[in-house]
N, C-alpha and C. Protein backbone atom coordinates (compact mmCIF):
# COMPACT_ATOMS: atom_id res chain seq x y z
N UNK A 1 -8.79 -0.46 8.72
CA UNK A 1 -7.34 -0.38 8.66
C UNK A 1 -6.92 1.06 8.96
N UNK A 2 -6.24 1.36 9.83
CA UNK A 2 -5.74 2.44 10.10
C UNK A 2 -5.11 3.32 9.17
N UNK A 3 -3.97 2.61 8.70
CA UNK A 3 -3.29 2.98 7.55
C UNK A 3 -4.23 3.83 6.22
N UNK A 4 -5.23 3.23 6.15
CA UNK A 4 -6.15 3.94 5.27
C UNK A 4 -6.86 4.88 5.36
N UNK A 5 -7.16 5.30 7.01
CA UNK A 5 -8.16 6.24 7.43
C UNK A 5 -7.13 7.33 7.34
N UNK A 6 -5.80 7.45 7.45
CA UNK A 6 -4.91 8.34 6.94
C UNK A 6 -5.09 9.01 6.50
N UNK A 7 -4.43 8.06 5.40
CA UNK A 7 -4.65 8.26 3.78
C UNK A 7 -5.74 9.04 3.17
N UNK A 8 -6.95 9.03 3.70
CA UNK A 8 -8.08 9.30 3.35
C UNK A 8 -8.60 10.61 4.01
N UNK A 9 -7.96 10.40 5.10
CA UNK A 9 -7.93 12.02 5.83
C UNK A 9 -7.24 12.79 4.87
N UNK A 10 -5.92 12.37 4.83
CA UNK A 10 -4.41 12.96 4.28
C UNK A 10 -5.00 13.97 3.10
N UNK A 11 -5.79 12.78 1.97
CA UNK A 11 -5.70 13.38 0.43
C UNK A 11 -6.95 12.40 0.36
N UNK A 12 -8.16 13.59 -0.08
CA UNK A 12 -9.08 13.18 -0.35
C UNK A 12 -9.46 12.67 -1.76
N UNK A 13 -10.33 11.52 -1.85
CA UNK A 13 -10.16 10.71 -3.02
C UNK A 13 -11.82 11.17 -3.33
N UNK A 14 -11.52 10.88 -4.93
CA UNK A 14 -12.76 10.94 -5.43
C UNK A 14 -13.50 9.92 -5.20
N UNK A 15 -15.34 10.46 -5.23
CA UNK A 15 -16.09 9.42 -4.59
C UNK A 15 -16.40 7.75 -5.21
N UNK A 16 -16.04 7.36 -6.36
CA UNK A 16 -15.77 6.08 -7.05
C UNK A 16 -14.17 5.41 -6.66
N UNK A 17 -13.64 5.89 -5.88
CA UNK A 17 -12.84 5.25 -5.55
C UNK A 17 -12.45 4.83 -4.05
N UNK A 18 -12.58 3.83 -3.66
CA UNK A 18 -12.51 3.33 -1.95
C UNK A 18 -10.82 2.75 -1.89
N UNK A 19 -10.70 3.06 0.09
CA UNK A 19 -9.25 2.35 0.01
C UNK A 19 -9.90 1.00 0.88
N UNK A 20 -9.20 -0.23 0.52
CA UNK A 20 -9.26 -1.09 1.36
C UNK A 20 -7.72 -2.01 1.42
N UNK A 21 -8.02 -2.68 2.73
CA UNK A 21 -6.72 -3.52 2.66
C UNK A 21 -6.74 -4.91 1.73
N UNK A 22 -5.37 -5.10 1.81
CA UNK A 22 -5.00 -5.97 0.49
C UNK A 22 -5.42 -7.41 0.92
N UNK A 23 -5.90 -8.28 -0.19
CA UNK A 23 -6.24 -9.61 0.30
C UNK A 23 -4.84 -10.97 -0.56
N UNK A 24 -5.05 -11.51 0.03
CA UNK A 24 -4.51 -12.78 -0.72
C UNK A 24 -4.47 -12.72 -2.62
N UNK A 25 -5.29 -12.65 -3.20
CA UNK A 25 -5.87 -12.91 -4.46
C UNK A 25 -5.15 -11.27 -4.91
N UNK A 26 -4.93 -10.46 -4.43
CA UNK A 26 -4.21 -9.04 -4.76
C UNK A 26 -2.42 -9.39 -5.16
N UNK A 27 -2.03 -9.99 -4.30
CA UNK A 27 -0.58 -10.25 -4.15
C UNK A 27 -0.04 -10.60 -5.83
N UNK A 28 -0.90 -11.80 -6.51
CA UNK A 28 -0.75 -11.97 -7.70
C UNK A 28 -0.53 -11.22 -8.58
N UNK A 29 -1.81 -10.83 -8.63
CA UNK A 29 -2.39 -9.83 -9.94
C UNK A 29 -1.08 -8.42 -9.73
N UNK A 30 -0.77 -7.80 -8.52
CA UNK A 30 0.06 -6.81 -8.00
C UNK A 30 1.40 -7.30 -8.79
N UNK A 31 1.88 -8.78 -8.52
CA UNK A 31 3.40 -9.20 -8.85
C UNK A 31 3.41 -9.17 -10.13
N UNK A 32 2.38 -9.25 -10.94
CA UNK A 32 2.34 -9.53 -12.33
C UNK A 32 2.88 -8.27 -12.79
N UNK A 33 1.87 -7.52 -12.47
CA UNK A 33 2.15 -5.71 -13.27
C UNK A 33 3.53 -5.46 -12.84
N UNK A 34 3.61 -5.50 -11.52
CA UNK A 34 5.18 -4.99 -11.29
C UNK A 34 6.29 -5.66 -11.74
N UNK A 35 6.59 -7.32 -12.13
CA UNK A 35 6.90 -7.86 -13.25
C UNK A 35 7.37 -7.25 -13.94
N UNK A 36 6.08 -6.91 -14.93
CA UNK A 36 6.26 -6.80 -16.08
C UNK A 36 7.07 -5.26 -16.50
N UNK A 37 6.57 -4.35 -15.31
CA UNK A 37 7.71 -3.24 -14.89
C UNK A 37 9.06 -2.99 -14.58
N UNK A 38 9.61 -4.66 -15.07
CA UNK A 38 11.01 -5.03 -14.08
C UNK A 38 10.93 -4.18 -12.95
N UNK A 39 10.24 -4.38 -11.64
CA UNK A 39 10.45 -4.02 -10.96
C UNK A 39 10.05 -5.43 -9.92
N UNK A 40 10.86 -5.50 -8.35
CA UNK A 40 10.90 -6.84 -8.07
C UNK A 40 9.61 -6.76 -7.36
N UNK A 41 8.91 -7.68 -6.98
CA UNK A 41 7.75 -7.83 -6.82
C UNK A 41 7.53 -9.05 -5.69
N UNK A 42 8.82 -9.54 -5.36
CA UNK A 42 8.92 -10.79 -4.18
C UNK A 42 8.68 -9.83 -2.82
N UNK A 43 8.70 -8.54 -2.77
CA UNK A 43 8.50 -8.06 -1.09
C UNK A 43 6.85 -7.97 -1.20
N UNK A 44 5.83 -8.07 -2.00
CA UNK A 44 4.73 -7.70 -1.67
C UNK A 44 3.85 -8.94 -1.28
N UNK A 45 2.94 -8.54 0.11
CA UNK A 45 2.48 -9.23 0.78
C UNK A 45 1.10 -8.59 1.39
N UNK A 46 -0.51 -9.52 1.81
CA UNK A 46 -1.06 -9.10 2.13
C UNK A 46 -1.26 -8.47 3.35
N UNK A 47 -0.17 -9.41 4.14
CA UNK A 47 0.06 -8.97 5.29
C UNK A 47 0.98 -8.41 5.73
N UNK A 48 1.28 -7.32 4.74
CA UNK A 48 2.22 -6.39 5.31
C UNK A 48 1.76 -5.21 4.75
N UNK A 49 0.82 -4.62 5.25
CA UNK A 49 0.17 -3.24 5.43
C UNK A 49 0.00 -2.80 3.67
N UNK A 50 -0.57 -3.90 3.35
CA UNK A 50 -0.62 -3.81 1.33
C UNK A 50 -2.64 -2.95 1.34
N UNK A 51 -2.31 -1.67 0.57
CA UNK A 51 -3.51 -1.02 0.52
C UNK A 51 -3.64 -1.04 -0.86
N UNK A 52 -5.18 -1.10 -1.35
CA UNK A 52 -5.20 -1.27 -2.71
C UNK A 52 -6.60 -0.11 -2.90
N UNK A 53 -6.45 0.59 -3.64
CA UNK A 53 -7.54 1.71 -4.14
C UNK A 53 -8.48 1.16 -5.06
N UNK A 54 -9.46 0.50 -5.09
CA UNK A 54 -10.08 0.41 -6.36
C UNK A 54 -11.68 1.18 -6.22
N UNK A 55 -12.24 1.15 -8.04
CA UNK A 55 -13.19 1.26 -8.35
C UNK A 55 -14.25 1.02 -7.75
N UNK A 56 -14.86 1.77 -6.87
CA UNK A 56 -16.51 1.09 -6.14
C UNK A 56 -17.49 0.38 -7.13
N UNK A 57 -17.57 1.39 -8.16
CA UNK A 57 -18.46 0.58 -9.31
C UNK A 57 -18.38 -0.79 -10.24
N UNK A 58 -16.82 -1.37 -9.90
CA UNK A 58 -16.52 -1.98 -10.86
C UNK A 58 -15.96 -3.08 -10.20
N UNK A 59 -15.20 -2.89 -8.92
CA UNK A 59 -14.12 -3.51 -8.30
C UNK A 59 -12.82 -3.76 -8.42
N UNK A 60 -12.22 -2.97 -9.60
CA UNK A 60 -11.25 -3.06 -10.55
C UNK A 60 -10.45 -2.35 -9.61
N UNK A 61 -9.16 -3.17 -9.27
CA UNK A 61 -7.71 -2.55 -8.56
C UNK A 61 -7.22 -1.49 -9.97
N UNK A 62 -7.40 -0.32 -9.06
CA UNK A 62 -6.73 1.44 -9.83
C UNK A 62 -5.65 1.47 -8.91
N UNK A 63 -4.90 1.15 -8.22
CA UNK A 63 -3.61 1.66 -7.49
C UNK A 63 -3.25 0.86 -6.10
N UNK A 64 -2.10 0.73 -6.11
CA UNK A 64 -1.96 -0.17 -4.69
C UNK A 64 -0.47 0.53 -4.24
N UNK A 65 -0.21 0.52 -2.85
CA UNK A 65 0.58 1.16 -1.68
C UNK A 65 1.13 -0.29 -0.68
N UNK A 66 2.35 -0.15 -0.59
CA UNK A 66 2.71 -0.99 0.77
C UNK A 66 3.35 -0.26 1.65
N UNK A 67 2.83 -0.62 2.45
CA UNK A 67 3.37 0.79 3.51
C UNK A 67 4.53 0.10 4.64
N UNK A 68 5.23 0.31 4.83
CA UNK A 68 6.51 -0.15 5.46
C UNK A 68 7.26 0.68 6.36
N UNK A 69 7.08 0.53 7.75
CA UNK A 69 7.72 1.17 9.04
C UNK A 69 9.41 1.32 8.91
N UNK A 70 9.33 2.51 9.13
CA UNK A 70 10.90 2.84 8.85
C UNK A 70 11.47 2.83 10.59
N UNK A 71 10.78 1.93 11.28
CA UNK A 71 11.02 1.90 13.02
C UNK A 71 10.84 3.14 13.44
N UNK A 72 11.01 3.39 15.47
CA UNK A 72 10.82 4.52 15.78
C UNK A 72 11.28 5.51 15.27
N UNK A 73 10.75 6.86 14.90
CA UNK A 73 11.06 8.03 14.66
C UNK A 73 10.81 9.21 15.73
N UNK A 74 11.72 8.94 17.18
CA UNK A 74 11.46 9.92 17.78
C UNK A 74 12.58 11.42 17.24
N UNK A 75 12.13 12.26 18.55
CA UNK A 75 12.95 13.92 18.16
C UNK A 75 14.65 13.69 17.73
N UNK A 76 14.92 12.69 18.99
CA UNK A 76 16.20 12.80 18.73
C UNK A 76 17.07 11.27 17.96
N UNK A 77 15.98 10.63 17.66
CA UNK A 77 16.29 9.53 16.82
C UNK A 77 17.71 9.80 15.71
N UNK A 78 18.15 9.04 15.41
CA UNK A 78 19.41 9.47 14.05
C UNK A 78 18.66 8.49 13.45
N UNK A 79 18.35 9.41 12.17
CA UNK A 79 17.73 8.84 11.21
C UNK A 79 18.45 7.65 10.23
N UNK A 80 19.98 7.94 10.51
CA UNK A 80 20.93 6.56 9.89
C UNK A 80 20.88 5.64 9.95
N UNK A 81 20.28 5.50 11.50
CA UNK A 81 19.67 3.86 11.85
C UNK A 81 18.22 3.50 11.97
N UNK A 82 17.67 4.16 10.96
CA UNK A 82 16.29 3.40 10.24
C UNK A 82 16.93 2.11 9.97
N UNK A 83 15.93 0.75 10.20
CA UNK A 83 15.74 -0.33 8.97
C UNK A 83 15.62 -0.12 7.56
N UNK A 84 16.57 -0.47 6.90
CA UNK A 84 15.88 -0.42 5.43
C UNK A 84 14.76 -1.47 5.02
């Protein structure tokens, strides 16, 4: 996943922790916590650029990212007309 080799360039992670992309069986467990955060949890999807950090040793999801295109961003773009 691209999105991750970023990431991983970006800000280096300690070595017990891997990024991979999000599967089906993530979407749940993800809606639950954020739930319970009142926070809404109907936009998250595996197939929409959903990265999840977990534990190498354990397999245990430690952190998850959805990453979402704010459309082209060229020089002279006006940033007003991003998609929200």
């Amino acid at each position: 996943i691209n999105n991750g080799i970023i990431l991983i360039n970006a800000f280096p992670l300690p070595q017990q922790i891997r990024i991979r992309s999000g599967f089906p069986d993530d979407e749940i467990a993800i809606a639950l916590v954020m739930a319970k955060e009142l926070m809404n949890p109907l936009g998250i999807s595996h197939k929409n650029n959903l990265l999840i950090a977990e534990d190498t040793r354990t397999g245990k999801r430690v952190g998850w990212a959805q990453i979402r295109s704010l459309g082209y961003a060229g020089v002279t773009t006006d940033p007003s007309k991003f998609d929200d």
